[in-house]
Protein backbone atom coordinates (compact mmCIF):
# COMPACT_ATOMS: atom_id res chain seq x y z
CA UNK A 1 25.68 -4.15 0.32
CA UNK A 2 28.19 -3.02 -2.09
CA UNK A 3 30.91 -5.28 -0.75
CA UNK A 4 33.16 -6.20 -3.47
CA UNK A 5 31.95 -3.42 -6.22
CA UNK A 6 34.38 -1.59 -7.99
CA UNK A 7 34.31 2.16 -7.02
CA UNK A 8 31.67 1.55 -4.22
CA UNK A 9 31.93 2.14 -0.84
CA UNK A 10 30.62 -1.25 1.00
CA UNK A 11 27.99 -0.87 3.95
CA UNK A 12 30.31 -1.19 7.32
CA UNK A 13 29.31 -3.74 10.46
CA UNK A 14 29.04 -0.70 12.55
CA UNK A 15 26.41 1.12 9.76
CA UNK A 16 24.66 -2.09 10.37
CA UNK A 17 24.58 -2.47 13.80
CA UNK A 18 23.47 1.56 14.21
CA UNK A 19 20.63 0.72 11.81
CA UNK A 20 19.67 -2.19 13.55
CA UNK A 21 19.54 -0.44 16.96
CA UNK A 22 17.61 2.39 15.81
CA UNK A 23 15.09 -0.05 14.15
CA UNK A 24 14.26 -1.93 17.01
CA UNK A 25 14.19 1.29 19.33
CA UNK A 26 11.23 2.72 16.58
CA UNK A 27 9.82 -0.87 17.05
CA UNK A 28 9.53 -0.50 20.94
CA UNK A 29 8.09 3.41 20.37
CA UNK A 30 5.73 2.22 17.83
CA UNK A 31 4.58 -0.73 20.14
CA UNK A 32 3.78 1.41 23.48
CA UNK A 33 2.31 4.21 21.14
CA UNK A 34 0.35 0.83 20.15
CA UNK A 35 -0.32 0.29 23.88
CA UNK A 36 -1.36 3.87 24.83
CA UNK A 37 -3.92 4.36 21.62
CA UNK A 38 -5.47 0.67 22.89
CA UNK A 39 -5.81 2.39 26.33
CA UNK A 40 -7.40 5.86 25.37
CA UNK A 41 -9.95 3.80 22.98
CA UNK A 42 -10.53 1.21 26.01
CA UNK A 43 -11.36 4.22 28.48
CA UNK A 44 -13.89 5.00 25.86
CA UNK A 45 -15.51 1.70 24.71
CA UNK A 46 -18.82 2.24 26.48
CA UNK A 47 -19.98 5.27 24.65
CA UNK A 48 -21.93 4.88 21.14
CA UNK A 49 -19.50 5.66 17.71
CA UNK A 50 -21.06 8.04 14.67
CA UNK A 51 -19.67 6.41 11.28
CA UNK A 52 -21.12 6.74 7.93
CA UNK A 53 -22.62 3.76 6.48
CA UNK A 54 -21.46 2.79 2.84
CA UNK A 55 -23.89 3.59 0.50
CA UNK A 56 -24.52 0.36 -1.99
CA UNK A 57 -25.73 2.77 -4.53
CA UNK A 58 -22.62 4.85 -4.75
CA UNK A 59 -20.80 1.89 -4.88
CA UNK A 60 -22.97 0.68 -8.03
CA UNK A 61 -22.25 3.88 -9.47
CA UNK A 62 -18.46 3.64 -9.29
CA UNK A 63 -18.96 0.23 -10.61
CA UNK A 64 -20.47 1.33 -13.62
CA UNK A 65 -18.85 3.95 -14.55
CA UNK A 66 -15.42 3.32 -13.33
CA UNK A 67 -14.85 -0.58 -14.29
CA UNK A 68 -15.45 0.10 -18.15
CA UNK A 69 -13.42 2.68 -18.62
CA UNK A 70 -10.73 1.50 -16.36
CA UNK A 71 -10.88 -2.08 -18.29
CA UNK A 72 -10.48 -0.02 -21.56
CA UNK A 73 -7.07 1.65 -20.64
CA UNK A 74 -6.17 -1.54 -18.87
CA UNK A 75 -6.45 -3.55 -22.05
CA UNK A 76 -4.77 -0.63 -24.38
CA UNK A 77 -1.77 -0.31 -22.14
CA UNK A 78 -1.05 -3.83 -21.77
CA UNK A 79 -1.35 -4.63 -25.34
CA UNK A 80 -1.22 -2.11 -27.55
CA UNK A 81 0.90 0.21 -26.17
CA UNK A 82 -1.63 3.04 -26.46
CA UNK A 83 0.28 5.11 -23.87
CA UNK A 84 3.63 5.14 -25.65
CA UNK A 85 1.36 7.04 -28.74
CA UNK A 86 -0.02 10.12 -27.23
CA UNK A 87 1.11 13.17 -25.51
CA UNK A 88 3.41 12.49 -22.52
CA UNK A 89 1.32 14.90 -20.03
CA UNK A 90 -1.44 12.22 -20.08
CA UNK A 91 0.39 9.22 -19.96
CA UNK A 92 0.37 9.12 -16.02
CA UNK A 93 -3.38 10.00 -16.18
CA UNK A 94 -3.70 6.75 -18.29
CA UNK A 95 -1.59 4.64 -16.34
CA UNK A 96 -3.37 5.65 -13.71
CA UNK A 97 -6.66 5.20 -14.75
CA UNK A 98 -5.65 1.32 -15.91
CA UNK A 99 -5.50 0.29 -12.27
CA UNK A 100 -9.09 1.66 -12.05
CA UNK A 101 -10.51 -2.28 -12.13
CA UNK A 102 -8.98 -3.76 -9.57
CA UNK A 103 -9.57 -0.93 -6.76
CA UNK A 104 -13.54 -0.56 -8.30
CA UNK A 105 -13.35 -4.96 -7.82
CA UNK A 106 -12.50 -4.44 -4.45
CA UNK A 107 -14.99 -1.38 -3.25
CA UNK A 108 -17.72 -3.68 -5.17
CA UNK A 109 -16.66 -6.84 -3.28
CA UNK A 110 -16.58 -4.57 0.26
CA UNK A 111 -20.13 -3.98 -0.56
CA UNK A 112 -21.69 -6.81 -1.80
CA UNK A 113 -19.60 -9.71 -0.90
CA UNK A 114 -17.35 -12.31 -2.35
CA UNK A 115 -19.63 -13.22 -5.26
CA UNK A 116 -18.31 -15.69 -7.81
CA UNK A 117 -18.49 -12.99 -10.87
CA UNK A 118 -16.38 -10.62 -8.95
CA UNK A 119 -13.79 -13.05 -7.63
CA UNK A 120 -14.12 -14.23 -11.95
CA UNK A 121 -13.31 -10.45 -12.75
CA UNK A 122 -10.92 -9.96 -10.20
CA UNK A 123 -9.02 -13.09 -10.85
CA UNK A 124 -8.66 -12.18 -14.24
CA UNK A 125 -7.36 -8.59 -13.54
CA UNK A 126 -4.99 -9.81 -10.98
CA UNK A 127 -4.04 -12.90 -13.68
CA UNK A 128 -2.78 -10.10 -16.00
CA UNK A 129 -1.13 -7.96 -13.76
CA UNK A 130 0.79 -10.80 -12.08
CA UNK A 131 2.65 -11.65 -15.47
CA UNK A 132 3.14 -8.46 -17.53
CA UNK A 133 6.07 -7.94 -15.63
CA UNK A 134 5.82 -4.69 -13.85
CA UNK A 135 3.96 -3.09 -11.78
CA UNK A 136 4.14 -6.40 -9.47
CA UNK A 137 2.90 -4.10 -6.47
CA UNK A 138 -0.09 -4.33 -8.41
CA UNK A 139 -1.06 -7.79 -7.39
CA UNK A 140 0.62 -8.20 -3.87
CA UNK A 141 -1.55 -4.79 -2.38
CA UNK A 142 -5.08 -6.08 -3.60
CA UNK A 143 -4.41 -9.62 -2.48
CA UNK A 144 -2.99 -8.03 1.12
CA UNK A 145 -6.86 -6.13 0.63
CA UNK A 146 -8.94 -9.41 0.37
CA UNK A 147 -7.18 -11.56 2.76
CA UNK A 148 -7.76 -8.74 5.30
CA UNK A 149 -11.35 -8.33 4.23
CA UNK A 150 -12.21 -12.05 3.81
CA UNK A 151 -10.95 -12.27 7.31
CA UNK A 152 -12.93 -9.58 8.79
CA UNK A 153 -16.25 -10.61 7.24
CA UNK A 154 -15.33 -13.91 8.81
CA UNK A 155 -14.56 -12.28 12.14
CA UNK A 156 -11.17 -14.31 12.20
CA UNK A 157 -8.04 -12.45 13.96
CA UNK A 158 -5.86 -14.78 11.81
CA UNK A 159 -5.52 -16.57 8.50
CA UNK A 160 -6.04 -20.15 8.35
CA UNK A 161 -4.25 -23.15 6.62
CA UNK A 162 -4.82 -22.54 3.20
CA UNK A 163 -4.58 -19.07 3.51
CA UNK A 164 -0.60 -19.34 4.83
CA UNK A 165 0.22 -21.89 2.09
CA UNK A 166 -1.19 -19.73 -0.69
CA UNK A 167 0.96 -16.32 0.79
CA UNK A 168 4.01 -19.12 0.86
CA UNK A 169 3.38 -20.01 -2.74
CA UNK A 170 2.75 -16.69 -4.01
CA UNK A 171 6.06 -15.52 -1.86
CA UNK A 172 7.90 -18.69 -3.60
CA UNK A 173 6.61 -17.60 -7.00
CA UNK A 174 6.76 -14.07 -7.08
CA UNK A 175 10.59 -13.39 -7.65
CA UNK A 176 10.12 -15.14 -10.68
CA UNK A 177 7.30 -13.64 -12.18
CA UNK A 178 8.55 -11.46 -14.37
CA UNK A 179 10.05 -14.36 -15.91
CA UNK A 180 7.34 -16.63 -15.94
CA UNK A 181 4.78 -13.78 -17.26
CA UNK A 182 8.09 -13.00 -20.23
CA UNK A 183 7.46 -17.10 -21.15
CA UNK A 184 3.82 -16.75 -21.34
CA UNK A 185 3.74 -13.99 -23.34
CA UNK A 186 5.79 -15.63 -25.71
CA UNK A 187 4.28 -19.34 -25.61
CA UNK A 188 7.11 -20.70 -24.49
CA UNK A 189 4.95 -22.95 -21.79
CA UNK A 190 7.22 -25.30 -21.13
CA UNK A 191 10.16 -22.64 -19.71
CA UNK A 192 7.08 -20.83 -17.81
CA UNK A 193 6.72 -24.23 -15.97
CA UNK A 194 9.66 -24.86 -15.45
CA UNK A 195 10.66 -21.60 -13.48
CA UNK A 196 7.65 -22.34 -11.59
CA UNK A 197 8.99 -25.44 -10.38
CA UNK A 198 12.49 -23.91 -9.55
CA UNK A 199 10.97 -21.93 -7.05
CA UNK A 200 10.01 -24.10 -4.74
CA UNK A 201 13.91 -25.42 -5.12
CA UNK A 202 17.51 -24.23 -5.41
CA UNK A 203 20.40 -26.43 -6.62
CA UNK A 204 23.90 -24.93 -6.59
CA UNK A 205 24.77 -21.28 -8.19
CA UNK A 206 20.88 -21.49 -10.06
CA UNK A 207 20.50 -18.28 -7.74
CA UNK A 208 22.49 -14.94 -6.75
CA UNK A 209 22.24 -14.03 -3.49
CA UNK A 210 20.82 -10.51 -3.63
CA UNK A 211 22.41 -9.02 -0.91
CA UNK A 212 21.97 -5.30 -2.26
CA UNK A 213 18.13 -5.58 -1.60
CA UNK A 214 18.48 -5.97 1.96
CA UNK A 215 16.31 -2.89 3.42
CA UNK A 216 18.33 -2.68 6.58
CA UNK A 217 21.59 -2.67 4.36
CA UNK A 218 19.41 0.26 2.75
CA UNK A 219 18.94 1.81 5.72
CA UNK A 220 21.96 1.83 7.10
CA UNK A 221 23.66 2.94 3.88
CA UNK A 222 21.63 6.19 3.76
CA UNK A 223 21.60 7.18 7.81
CA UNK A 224 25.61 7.67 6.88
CA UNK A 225 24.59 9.38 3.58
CA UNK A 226 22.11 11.41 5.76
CA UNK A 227 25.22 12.29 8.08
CA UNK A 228 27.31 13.12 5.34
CA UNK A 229 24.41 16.06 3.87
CA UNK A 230 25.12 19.51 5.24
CA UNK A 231 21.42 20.06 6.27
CA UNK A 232 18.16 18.53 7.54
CA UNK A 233 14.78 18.92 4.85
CA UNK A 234 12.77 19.50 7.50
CA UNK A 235 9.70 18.00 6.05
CA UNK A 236 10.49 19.12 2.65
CA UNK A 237 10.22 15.72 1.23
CA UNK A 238 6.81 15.15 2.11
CA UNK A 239 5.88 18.76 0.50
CA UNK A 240 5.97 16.78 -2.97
CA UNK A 241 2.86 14.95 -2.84
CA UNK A 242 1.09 18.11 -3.52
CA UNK A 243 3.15 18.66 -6.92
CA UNK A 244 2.46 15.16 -7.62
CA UNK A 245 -0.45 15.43 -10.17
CA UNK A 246 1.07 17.91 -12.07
CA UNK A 247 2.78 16.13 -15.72
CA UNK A 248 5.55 16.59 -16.24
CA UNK A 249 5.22 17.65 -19.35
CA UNK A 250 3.90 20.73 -18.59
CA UNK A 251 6.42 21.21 -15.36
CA UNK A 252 9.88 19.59 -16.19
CA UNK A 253 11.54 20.86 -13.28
CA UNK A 254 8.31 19.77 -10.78
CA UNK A 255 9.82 18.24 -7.22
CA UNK A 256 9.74 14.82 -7.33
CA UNK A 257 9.00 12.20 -4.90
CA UNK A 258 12.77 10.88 -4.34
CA UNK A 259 14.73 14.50 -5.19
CA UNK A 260 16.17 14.33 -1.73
CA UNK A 261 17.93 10.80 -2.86
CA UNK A 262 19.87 13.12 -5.58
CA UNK A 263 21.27 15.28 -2.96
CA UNK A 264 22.40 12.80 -0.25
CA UNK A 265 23.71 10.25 -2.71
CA UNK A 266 27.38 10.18 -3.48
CA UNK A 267 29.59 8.45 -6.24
CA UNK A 268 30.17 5.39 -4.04
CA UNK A 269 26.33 5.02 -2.92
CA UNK A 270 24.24 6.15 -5.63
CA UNK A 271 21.08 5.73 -4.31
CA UNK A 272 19.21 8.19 -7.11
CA UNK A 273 20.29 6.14 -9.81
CA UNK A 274 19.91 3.02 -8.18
CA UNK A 275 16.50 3.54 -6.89
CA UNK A 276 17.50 2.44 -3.47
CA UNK A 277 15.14 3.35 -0.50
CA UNK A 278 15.47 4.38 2.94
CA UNK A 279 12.60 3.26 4.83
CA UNK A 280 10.07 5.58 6.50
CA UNK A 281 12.67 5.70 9.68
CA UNK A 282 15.51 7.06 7.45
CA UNK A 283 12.64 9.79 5.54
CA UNK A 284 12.14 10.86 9.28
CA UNK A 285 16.14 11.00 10.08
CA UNK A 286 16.31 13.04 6.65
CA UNK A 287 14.10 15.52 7.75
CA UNK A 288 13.83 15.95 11.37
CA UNK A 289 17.26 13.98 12.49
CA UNK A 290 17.13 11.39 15.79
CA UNK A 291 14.09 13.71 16.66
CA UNK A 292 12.09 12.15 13.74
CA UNK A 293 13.44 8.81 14.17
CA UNK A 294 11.77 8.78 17.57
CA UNK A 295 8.88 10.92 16.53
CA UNK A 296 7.29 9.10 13.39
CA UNK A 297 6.81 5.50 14.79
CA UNK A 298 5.58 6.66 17.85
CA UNK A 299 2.87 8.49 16.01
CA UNK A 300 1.81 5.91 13.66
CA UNK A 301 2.09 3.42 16.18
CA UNK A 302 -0.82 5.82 17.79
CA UNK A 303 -2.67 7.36 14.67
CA UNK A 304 -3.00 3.73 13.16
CA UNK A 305 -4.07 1.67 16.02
CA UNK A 306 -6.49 4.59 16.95
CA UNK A 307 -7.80 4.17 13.44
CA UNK A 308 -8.12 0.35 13.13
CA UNK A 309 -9.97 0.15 16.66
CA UNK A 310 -12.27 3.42 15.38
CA UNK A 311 -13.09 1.60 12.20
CA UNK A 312 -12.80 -2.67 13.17
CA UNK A 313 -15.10 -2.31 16.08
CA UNK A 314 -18.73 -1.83 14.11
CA UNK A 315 -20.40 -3.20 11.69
CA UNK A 316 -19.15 -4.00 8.25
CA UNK A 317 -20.74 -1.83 6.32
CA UNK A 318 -18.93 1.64 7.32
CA UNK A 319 -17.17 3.84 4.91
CA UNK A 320 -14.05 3.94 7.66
CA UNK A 321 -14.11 0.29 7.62
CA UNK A 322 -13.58 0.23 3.92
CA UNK A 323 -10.95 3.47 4.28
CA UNK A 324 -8.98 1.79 6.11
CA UNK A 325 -8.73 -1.69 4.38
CA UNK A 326 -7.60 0.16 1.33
CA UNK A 327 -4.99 2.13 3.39
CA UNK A 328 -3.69 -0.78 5.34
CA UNK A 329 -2.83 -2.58 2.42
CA UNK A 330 -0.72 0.45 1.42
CA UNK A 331 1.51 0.11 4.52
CA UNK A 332 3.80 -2.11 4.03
CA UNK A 333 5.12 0.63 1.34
CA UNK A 334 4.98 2.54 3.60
CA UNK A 335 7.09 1.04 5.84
CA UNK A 336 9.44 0.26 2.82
CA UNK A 337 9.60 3.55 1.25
CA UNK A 338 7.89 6.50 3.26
CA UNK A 339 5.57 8.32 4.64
CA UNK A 340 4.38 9.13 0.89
CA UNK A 341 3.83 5.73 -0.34
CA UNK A 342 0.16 5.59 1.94
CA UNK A 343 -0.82 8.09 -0.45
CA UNK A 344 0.57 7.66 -3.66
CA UNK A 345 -1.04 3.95 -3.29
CA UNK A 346 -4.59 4.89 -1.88
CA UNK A 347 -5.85 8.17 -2.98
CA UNK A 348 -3.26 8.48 -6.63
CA UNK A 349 -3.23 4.35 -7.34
CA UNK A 350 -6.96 3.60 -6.13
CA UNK A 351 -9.31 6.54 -7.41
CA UNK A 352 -12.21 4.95 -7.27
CA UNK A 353 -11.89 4.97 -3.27
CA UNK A 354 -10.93 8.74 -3.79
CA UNK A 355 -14.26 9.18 -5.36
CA UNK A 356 -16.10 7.16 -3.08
CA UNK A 357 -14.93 9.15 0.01
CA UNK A 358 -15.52 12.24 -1.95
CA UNK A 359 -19.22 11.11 -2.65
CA UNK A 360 -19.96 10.01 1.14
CA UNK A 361 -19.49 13.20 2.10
CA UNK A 362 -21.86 15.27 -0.08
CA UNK A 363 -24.81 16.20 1.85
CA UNK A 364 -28.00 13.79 1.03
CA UNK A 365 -25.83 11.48 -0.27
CA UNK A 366 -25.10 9.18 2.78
CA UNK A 367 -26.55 8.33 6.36
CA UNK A 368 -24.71 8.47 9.58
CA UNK A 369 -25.06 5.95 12.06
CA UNK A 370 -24.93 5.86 15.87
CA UNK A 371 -23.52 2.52 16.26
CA UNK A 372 -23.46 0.22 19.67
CA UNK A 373 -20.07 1.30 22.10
CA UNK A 374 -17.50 -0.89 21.19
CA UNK A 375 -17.84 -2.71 24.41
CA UNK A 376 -21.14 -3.66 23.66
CA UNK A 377 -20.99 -7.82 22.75
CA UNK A 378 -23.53 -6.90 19.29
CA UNK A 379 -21.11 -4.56 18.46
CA UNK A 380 -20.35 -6.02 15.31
CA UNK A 381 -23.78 -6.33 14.72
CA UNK A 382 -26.01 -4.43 11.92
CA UNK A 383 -29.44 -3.03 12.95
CA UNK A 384 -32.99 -2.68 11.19
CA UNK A 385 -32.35 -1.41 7.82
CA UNK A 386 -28.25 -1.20 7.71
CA UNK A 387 -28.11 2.32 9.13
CA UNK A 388 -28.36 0.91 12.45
CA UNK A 389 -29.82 2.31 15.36
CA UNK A 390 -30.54 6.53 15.56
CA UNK A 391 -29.32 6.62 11.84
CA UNK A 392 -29.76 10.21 10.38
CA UNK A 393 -29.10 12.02 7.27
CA UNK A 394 -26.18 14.20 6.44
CA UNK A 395 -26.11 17.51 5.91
């Protein structure tokens, strides 16, 4: 990265090779964290689990009230620019509220199943978003969401044939779609086509080898920039999130979610301007030094297998099940950018789950059940009326 930019300072073999060392060492911690979590959930598998079960009318009433008005912003931002016209301390509120659809699609489709005029509405949703030309995260999360869902309802560990060719396809295409959406938009048809085709090919110089997007290049760039700052932030950065729905409009000077970038970037590696990243393993260096690098995948290894084997080992109608289908599909921005991304693209991105865990736990407004032990074979099995066996109110 870098190499052969005037007034840049290139990323060095050895950079790489530290980078590369420290990632597979948080790859071995977050594997036997993996391990351990498995074991401590194993040594419990015979005793009974209390979840909450999803409650089909709260999920109607997100629906309806959530899908319109979602839909309405969605349509006004993408083509008439309604944002750009009002005050600028509500335009994130209405950018926000235009991805609305697409998390409401996939709490209904949790509930109620893949039913043809959801996978219609969501197909259309996800249509737009994938050629309007940003926002591209947009359409790779939610499909990440119903390929992990459809496979769960199916009890399937792994994705079948056409599953893999469609992710190949959609990984072929999606470099381009900015591009391709840019033709569409204009009716040029024939170009849109075209670039479609070119993906699946390259002839010559047709493409630059984009060397500067390499995340371990990333990563390796900013552990030296990291080096080079005069202090650790000591979990400063993460501190942000909770300054994060304030406009800024109303709070110019608010912390933002990449001010650390700004102070550890330098006039050969300007990562702030750039919008370079440094994974969640160089966030942890930034703040807690080769003690976070060993700390934070050994902890998610942990938290997150603990949470998949709490919420993956009942039936499928549990509000943890659904949690944590929205927040898996979130962590592979995590793993890109930080620790903050698994919020900023659950609870800020997808409201409607925000409300829906919000609702769940009013009193009166949902039952828990006292589901089989994991190691039970009907595990995976509902009971009687959906509560399943010893269900009881909250509150």
């Amino acid at each position: 990265m870098y190499t052969g930019q005037a007034n840049a300072e290139a990323i060095s073999p050895e950079e790489i090779i530290r980078a590369m060392h420290w990632a597979d060492a948080a790859l071995l911690l977050f594997v036997g964290a993996s391990w351990w979590a498995h074991k401590v959930f194993e040594a419990k598998a015979d005793q009974p689990i209390l979840r909450r079960v999803l409650n089909l009318n709260i999920a109607k009433a997100i629906g309806l009230l959530c899908l319109p008005l979602g839909a309405y912003f969605f349509y006004t931002v993408k083509t008439t620019g309604f944002v750009a016209s009002i005050d600028s301390a509500a335009t994130g509120y209405i950018q926000v509220m235009s991805m609305w659809p697409i998390g409401v699609l996939g709490l209904l489709i949790f509930a109620f199943g893949f039913r043809w005029h959801l996978l219609a509405l969501t197909a259309f949703f996800l249509g737009a978003v994938a050629f309007q030309g940003y926002h591209r995260f947009m359409l790779i999360l939610p499909l990440l969401y119903f390929a992990a869902l459809y496979l769960q309802t199916q009890r399937r560990r792994w994705p079948g044939i056409l599953m893999v060719v469609a992710a190949l396809f959609i990984g072929l295409v999606f470099p381009r779609l900015k591009s391709i959406g840019a033709s569409i938009q204009y009716g040029d048809y024939g170009n849109a086509i075209a670039m479609v085709q070119e993906s699946f090919g390259k002839k010559g110089n047709e493409y630059e080898v984009a060397a500067t997007e390499d995340f371990l290049d990333q990563f390796a760039g900013g552990l030296s920039l990291i080096d080079g700052n005069d202090h650790k932030f000591m979990g400063s950065t993460y501190l942000a999130i909770l300054t994060l729905p304030v406009p800024r409009a109303m709070w110019p000077n608010k912390p933002g979610l990449a001010d650390h970038l700004q102070e550890i970037s330098t006039s050969g590696r300007r990562y702030d301007v750039e919008g370079r990243i440094l994974t969640y393993l160089g966030e942890a260096y930034a703040n807690f030094g080769y003690f976070g690098l060993i700390l934070m995948p050994a902890a998610l290894g942990y938290l997150l297998t603990m949470a998949c084997l709490r919420a993956t080992t009942g039936p499928m109608l549990r509000l943890s099940r659904y949690l944590y289908l929205v927040f898996f599909m979130a962590l592979v921005q995590t793993f890109r950018d930080g620790l903050l991304s698994i919020f900023v693209f659950t609870v800020v991105h997808n409201m409607p789950m925000l409300f829906t865990w919000i609702l769940h736990l009013v009193p009166g407004f949902a039952v828990k059940s006292m589901d089989r032990p994991p190691a039970d074979p009907l595990a995976l099995e509902e009971e009687d009326d959906g509560r399943g066996p010893g269900a009881q109110r909250i509150g």
